[in-house]
PDB file of N, CA and C in Angstrom:
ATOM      1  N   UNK A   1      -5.145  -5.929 -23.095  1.00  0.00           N
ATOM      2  CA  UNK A   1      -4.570  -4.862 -22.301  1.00  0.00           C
ATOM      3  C   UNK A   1      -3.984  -5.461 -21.021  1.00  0.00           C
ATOM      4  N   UNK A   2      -2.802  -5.017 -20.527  1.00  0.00           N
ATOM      5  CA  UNK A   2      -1.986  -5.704 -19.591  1.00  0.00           C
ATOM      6  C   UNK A   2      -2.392  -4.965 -18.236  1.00  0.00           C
ATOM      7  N   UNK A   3      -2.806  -6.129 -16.782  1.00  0.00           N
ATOM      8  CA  UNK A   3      -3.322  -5.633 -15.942  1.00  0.00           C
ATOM      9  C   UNK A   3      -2.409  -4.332 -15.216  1.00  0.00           C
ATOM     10  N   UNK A   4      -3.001  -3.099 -14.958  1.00  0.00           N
ATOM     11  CA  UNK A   4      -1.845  -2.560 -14.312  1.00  0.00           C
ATOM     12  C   UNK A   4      -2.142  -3.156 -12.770  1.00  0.00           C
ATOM     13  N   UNK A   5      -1.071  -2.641 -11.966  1.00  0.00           N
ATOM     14  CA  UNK A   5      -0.748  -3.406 -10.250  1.00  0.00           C
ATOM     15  C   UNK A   5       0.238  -2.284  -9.894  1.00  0.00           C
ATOM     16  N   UNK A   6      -0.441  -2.046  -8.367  1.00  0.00           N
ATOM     17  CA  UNK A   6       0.419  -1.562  -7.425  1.00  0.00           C
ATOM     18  C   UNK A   6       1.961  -2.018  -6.855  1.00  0.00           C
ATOM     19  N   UNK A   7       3.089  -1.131  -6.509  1.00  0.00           N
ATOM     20  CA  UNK A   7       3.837  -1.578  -6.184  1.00  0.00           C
ATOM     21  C   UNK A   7       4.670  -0.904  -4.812  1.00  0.00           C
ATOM     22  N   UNK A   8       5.196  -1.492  -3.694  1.00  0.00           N
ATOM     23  CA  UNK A   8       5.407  -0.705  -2.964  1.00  0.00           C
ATOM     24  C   UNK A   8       6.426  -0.304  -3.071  1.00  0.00           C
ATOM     25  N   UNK A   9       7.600   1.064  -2.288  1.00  0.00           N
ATOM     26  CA  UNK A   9       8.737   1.234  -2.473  1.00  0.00           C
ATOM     27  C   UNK A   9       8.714   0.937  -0.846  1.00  0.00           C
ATOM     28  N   UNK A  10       9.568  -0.022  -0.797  1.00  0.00           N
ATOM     29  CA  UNK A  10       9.643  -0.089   0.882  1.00  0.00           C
ATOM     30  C   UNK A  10      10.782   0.934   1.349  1.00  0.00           C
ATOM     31  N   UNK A  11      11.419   1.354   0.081  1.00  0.00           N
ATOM     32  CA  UNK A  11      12.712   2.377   0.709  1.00  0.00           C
ATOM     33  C   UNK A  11      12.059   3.984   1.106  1.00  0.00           C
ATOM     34  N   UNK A  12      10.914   4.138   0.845  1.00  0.00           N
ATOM     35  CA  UNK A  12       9.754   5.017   1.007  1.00  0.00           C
ATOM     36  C   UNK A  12       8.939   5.247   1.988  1.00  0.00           C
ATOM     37  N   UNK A  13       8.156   3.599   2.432  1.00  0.00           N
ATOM     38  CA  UNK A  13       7.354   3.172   3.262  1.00  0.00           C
ATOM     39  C   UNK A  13       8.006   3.502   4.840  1.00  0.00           C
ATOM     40  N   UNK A  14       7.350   4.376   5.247  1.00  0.00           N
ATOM     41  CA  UNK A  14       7.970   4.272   7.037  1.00  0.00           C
ATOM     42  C   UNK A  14       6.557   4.496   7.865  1.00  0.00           C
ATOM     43  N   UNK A  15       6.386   3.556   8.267  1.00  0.00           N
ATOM     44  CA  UNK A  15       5.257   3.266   9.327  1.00  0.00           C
ATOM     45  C   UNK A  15       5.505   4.160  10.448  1.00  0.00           C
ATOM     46  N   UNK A  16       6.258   4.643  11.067  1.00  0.00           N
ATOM     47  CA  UNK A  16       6.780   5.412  11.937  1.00  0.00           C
ATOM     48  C   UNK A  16       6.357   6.641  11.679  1.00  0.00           C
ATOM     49  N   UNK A  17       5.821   7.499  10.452  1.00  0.00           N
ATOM     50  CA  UNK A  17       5.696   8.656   9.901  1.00  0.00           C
ATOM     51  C   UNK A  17       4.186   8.771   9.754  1.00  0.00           C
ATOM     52  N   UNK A  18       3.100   7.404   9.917  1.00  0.00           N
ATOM     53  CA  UNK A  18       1.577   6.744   9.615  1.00  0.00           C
ATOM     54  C   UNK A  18       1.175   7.381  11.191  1.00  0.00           C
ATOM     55  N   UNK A  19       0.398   8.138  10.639  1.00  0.00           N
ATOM     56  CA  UNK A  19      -0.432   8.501  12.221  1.00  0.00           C
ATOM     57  C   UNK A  19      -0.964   6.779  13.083  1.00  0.00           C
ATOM     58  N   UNK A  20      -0.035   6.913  14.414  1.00  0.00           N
ATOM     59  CA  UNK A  20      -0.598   6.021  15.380  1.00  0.00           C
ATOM     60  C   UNK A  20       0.585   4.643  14.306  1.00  0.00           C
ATOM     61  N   UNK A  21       1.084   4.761  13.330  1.00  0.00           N
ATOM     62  CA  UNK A  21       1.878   3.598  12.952  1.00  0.00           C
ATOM     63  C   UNK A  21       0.767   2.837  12.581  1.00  0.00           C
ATOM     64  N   UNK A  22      -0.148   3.333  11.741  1.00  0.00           N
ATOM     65  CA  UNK A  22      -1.175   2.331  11.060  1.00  0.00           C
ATOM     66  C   UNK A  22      -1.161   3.229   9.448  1.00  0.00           C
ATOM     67  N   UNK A  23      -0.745   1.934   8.691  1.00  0.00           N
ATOM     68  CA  UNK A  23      -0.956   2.611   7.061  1.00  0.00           C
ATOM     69  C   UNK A  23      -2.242   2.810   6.662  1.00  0.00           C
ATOM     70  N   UNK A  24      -2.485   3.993   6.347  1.00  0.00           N
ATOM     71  CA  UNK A  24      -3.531   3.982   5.523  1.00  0.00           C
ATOM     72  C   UNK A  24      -4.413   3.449   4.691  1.00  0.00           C
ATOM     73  N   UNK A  25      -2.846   3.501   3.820  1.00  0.00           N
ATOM     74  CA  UNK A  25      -3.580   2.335   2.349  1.00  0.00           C
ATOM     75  C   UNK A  25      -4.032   1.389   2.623  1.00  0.00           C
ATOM     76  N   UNK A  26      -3.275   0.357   3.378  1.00  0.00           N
ATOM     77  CA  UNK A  26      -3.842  -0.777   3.963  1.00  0.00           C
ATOM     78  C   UNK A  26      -5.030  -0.622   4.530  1.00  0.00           C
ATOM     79  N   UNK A  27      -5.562   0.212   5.482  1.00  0.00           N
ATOM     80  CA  UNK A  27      -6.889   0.159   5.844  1.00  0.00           C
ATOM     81  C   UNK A  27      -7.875   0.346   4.379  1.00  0.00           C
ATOM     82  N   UNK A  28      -7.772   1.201   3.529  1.00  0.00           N
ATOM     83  CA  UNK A  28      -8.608   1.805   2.739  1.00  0.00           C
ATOM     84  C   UNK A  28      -8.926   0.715   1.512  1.00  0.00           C
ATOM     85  N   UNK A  29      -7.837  -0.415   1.530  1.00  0.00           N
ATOM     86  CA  UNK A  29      -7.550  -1.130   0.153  1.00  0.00           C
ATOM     87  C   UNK A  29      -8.617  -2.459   0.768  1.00  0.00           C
ATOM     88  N   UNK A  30      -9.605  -2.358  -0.133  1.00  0.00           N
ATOM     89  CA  UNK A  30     -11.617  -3.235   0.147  1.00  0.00           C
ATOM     90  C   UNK A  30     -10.782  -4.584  -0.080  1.00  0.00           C
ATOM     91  N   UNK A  31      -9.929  -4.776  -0.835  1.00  0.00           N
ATOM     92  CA  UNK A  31      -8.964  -6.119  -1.322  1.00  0.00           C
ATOM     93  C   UNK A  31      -7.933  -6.615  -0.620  1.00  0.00           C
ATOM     94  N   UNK A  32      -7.827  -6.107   0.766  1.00  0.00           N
ATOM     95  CA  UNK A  32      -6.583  -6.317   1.418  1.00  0.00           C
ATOM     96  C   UNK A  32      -5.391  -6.601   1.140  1.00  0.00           C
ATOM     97  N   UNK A  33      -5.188  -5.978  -0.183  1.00  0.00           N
ATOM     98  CA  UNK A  33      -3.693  -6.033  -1.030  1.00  0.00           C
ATOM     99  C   UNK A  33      -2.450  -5.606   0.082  1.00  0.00           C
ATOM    100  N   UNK A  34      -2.075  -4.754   1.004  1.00  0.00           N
ATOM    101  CA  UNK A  34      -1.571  -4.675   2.020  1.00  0.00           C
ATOM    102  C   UNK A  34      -1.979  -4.858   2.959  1.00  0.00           C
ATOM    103  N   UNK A  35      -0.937  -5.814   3.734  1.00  0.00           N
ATOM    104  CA  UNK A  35      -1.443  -6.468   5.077  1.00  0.00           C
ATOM    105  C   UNK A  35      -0.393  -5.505   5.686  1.00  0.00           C
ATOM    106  N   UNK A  36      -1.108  -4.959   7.310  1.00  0.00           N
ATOM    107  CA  UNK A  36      -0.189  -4.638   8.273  1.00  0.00           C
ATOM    108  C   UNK A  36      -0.409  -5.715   9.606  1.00  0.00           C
ATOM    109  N   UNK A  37       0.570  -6.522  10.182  1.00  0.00           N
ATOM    110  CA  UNK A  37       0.024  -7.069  11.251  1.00  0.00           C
ATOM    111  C   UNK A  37       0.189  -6.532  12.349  1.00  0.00           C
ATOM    112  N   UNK A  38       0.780  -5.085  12.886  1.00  0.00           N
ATOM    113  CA  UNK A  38       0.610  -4.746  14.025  1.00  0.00           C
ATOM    114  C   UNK A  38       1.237  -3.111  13.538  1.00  0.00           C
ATOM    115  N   UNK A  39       1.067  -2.328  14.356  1.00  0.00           N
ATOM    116  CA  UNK A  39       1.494  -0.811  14.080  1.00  0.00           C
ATOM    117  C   UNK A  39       2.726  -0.518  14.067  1.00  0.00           C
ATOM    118  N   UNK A  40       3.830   0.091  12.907  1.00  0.00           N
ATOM    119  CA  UNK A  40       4.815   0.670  12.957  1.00  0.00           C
ATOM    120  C   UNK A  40       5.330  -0.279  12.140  1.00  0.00           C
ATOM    121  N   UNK A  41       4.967  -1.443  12.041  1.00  0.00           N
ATOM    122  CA  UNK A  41       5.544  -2.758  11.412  1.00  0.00           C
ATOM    123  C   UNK A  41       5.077  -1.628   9.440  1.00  0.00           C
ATOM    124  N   UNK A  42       6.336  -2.639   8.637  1.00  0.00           N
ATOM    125  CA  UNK A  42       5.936  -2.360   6.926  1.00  0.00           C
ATOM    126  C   UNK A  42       4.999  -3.288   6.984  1.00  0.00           C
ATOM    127  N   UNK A  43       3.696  -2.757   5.785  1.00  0.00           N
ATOM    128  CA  UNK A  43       3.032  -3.481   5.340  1.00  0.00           C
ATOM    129  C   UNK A  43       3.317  -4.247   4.363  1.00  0.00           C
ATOM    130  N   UNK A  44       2.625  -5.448   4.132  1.00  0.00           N
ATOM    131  CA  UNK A  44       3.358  -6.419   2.573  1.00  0.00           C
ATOM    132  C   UNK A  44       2.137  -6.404   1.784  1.00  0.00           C
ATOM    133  N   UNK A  45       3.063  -6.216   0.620  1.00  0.00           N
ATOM    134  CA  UNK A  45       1.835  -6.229  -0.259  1.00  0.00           C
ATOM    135  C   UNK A  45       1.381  -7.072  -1.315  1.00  0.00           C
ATOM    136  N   UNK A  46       0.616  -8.152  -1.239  1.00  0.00           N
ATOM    137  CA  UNK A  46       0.011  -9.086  -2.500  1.00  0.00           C
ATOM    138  C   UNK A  46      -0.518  -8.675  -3.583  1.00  0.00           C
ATOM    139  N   UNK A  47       0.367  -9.293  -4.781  1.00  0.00           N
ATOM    140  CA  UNK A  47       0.249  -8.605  -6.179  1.00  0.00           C
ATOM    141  C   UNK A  47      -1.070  -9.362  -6.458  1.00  0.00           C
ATOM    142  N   UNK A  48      -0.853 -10.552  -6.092  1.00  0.00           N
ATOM    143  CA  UNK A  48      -1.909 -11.618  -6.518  1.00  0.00           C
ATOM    144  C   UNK A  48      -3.505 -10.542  -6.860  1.00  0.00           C
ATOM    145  N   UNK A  49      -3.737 -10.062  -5.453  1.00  0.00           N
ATOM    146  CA  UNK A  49      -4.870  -9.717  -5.144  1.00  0.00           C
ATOM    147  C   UNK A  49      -5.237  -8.255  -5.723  1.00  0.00           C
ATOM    148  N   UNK A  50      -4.619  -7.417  -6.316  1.00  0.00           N
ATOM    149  CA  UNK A  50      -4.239  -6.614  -6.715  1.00  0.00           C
ATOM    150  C   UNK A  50      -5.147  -6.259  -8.133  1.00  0.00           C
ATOM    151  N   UNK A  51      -5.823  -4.930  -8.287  1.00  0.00           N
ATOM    152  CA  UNK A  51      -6.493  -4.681  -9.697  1.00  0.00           C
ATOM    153  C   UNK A  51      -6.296  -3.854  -9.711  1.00  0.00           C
ATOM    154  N   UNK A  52      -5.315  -3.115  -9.470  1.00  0.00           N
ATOM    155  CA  UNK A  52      -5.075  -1.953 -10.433  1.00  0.00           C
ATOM    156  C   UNK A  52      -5.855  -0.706 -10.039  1.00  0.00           C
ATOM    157  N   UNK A  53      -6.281  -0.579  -9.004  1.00  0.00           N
ATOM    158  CA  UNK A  53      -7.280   0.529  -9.082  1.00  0.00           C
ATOM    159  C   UNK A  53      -6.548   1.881  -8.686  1.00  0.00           C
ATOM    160  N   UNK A  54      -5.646   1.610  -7.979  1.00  0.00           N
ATOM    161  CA  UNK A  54      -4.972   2.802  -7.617  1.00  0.00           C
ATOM    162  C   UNK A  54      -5.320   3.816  -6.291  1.00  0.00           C
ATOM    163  N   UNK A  55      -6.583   3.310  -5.718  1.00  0.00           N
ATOM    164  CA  UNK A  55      -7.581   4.211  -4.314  1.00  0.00           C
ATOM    165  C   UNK A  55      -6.160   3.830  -3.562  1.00  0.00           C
ATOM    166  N   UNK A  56      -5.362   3.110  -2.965  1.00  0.00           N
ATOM    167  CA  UNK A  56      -4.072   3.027  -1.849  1.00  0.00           C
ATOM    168  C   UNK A  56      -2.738   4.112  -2.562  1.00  0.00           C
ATOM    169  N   UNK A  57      -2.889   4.301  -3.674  1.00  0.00           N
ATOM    170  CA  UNK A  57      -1.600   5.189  -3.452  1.00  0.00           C
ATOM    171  C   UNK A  57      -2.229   6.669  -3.347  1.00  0.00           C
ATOM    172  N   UNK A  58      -3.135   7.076  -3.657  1.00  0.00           N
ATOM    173  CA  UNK A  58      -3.918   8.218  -3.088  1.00  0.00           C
ATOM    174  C   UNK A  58      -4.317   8.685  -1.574  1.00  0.00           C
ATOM    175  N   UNK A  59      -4.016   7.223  -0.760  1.00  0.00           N
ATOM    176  CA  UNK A  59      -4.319   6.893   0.452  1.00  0.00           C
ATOM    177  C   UNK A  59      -3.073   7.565   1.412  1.00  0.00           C
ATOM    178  N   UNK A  60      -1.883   7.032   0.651  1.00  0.00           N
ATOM    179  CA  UNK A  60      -0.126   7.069   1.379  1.00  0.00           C
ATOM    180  C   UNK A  60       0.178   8.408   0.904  1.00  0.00           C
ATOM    181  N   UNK A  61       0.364   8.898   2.410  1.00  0.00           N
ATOM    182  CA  UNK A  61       1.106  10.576   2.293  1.00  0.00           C
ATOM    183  C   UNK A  61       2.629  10.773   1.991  1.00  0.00           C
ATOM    184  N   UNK A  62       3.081   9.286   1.461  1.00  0.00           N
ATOM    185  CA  UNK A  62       4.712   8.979   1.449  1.00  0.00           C
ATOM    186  C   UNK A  62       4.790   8.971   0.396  1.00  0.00           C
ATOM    187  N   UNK A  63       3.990   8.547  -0.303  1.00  0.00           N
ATOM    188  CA  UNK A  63       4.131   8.172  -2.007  1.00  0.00           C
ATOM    189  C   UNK A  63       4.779   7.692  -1.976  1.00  0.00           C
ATOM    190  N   UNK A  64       4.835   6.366  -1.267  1.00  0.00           N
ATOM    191  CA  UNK A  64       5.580   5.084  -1.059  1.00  0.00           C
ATOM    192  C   UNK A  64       4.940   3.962  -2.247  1.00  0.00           C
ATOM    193  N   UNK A  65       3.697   4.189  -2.776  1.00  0.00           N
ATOM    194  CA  UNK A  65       3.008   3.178  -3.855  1.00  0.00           C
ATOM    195  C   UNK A  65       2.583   3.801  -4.758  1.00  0.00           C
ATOM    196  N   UNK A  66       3.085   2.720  -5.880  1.00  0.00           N
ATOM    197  CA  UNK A  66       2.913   3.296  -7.346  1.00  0.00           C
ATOM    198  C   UNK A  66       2.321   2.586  -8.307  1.00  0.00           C
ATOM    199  N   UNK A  67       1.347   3.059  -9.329  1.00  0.00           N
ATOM    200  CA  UNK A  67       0.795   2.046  -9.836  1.00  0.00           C
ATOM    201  C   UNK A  67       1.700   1.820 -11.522  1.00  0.00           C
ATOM    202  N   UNK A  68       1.893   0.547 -11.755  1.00  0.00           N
ATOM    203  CA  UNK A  68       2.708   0.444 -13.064  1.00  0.00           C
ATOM    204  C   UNK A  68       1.740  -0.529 -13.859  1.00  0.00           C
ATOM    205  N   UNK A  69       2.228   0.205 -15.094  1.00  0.00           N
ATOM    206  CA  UNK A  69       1.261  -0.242 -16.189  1.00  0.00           C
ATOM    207  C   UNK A  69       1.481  -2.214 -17.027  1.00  0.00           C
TER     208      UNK A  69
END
């Protein structure tokens, strides 16, 4: 079975719209699959680290992340 992984839409993603310019997902994701390094900034996101669980796009009120199979 092929791992599924998160993906971001950065054309989606606006930190500017993140209460205080801090993403959510990124805080909530135990795997630090999105890094933010300072507020308002896009977060990046490592596939590497990534399992599929899906708790960060439940996180983003943008539905900026999607999980693909």
């Amino acid at each position: 079975m092929p791992k599924r992984m998160v993906v971001l839409n950065y054309h989606q993603c606006d930190p500017q719209s993140c209460e205080n310019g801090v993403c959510r997902a990124a805080l909530i994701c135990k795997r630090k699959v999105l890094r933010q390094d300072q507020p308002y900034e896009l977060p990046e996101l490592n596939s590497e680290l990534c399992l599929g669980c899906a708790v960060c796009t439940t996180a983003c009120s943008l539905n900026a992340l999607q999980v693909l199979p």
